[in-house]
Each structure stands twice: as structure tokens, then as C-alpha cells.
C-alpha atoms as a PDB file:
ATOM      1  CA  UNK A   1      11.350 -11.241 -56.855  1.00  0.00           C
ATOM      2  CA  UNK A   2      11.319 -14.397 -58.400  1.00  0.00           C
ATOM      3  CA  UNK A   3      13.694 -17.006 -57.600  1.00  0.00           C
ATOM      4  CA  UNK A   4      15.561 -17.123 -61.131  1.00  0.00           C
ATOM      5  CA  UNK A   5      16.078 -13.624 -60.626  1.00  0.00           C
ATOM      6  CA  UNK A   6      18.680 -14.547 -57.460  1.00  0.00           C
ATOM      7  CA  UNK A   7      22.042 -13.877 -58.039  1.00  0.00           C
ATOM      8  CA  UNK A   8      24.317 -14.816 -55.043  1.00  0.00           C
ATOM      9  CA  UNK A   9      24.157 -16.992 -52.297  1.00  0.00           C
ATOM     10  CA  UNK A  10      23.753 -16.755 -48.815  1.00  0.00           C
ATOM     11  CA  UNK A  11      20.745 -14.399 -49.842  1.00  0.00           C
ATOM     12  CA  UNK A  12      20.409 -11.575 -47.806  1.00  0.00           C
ATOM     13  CA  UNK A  13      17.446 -10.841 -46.176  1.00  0.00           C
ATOM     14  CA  UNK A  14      16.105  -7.862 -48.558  1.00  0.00           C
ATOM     15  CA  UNK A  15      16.111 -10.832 -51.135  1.00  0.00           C
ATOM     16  CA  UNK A  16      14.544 -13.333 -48.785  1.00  0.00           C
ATOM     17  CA  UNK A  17      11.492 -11.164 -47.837  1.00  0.00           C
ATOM     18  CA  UNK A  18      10.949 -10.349 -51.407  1.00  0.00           C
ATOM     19  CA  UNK A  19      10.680 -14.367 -52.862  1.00  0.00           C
ATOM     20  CA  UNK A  20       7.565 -14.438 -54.650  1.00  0.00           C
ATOM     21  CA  UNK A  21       5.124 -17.401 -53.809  1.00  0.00           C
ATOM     22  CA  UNK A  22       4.661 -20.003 -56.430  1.00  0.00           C
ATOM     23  CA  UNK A  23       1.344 -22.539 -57.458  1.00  0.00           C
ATOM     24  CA  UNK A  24       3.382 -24.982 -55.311  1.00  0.00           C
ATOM     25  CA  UNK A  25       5.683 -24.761 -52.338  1.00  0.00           C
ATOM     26  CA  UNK A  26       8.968 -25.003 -53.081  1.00  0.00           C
ATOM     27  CA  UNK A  27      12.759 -24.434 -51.322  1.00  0.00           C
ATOM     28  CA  UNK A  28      15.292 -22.429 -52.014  1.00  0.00           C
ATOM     29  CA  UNK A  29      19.263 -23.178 -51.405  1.00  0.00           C
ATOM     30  CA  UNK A  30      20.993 -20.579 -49.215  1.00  0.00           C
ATOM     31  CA  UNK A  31      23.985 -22.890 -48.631  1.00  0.00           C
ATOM     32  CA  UNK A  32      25.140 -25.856 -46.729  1.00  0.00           C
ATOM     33  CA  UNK A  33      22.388 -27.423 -46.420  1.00  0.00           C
ATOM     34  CA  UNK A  34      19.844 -24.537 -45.434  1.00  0.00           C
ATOM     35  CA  UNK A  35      16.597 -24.253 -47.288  1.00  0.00           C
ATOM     36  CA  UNK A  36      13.981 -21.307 -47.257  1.00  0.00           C
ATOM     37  CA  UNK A  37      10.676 -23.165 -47.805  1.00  0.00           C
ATOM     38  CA  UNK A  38       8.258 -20.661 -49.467  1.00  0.00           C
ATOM     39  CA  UNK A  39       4.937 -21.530 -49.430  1.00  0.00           C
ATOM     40  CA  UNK A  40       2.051 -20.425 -51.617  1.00  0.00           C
ATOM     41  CA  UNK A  41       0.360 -18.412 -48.867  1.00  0.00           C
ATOM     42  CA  UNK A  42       3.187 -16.424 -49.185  1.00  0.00           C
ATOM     43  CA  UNK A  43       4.761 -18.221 -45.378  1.00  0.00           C
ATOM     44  CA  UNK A  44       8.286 -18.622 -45.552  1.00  0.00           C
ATOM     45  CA  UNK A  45      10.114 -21.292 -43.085  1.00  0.00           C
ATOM     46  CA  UNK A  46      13.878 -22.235 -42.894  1.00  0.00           C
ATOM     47  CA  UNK A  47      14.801 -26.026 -43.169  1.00  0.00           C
ATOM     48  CA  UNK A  48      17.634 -27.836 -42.475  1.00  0.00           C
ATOM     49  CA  UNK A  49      18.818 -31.050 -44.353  1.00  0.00           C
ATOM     50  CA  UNK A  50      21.040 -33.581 -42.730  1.00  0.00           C
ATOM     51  CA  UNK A  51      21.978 -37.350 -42.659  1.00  0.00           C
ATOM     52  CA  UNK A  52      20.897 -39.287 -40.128  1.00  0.00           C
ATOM     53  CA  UNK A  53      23.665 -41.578 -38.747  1.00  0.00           C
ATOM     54  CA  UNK A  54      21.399 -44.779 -40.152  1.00  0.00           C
ATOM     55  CA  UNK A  55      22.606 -42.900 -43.796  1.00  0.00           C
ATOM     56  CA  UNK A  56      19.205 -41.072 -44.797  1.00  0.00           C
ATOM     57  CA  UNK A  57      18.491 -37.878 -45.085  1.00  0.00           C
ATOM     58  CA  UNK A  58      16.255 -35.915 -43.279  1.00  0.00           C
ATOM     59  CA  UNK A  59      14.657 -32.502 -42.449  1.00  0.00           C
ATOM     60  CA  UNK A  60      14.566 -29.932 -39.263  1.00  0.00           C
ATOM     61  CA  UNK A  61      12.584 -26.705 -39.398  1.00  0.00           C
ATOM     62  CA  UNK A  62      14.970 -23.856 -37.781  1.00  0.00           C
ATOM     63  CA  UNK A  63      11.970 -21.510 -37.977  1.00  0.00           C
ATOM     64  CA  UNK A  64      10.025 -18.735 -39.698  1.00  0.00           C
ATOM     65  CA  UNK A  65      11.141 -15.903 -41.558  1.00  0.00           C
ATOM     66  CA  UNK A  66      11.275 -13.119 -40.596  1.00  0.00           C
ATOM     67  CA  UNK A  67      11.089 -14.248 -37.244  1.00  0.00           C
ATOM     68  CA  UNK A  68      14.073 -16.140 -37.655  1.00  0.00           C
ATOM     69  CA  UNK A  69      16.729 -13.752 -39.951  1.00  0.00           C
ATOM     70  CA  UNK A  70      19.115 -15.164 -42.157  1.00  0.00           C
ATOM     71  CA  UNK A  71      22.188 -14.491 -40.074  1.00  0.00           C
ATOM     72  CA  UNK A  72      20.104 -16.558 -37.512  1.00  0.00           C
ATOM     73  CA  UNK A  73      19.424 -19.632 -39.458  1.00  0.00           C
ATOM     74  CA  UNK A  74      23.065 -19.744 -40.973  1.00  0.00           C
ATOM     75  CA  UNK A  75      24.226 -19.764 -36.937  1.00  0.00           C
ATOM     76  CA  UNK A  76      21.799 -22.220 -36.144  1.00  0.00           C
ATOM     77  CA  UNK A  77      22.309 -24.726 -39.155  1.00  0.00           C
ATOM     78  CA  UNK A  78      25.953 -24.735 -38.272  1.00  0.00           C
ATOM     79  CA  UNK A  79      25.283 -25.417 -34.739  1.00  0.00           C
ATOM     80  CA  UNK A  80      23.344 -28.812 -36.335  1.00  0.00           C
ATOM     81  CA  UNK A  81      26.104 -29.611 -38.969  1.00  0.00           C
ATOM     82  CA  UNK A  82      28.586 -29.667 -35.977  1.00  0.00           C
ATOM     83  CA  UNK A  83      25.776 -31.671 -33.329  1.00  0.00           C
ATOM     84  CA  UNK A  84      25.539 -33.869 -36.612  1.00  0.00           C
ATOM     85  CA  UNK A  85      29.443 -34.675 -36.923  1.00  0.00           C
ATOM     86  CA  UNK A  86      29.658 -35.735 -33.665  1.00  0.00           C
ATOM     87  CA  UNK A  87      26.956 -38.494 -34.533  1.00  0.00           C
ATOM     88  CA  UNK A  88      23.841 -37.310 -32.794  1.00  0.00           C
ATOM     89  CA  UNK A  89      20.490 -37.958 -34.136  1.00  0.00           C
ATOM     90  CA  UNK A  90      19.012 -34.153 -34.623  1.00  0.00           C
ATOM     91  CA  UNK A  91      15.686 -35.577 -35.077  1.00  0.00           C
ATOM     92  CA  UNK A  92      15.996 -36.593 -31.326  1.00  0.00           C
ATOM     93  CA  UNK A  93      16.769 -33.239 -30.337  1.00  0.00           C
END
């Protein structure tokens, strides 16, 4: 499947395991700040985008898919949002 072809988000994982790889790598939005990272091997990792408390943004890799499902990552990202509100440094985790 190719990523314009997506229709609704969170993706489930029927769509996930079916992203086509691309030229270049590129992520795709599931929703509050996950990201499925598809590579052009055809690899697909889950990433997690958060502010640091200095104000920038940064990354955290939750995992591979399918190792690591959808339902998985969703659990695990909020886990991070709510380690984030409380002003810890995720990279330091």
C-alpha cells in the first residue's frame, strides 16, 4: 500500500505491514506524536517525538514492527507523553 492510499488514523496493523518502501526513508503519523519510520529496505521502526524540557524536540525509537504492534507502541508512547509532563528528560531514560 502506499502511504497516500491511508485513510484513517491510528493505522491498524494490516495497514502498517503493508506500507510500501520508498527511494528514501520516510515517517508516517499514527497520532500523538508516534511515527512509523519505513525504511527503503523495507524495515519499519516506531518513533516517538517529544520536547525536551530545554524546549527542543527530539526523537525515541519504541521499537520494530512487527515486533512491536501498534496497540504496543500507542501504550508505550503514552507512557512517554505522561513521563514527559512530569518534566523528565526521556532521552535520559
Amino acid at each position: 500500500m502506499k502511504r497516500t492510499d491511508i485513510k484513517r488514523r491510528p493505522m491498524a496493523d494490516t495497514v502498517l505491514a503493508s506500507l510500501e518502501p520508498e527511494a528514501k526513508v520516510y515517517r508516517e503519523h499514527d497520532g500523538q506524536g508516534l511515527y512509523l519510520r519505513v525504511k527503503p529496505n523495507g524495515n519499519k521502526v516506531w518513533d516517538f517525538r517529544y520536547k525536551r524540557p530545554n524546549g527542543k524536540w527530539s526523537w525515541k525509537g519504541l521499537g520494530s514492527f512487527p515486533r512491536v504492534s501498534g496497540k504496543a507502541a500507542r501504550y508505550q508512547a503514552g507512557e512517554l507523553r505522561r513521563i514527559a509532563a512530569e518534566g523528565v528528560d526521556l532521552g535520559a531514560l
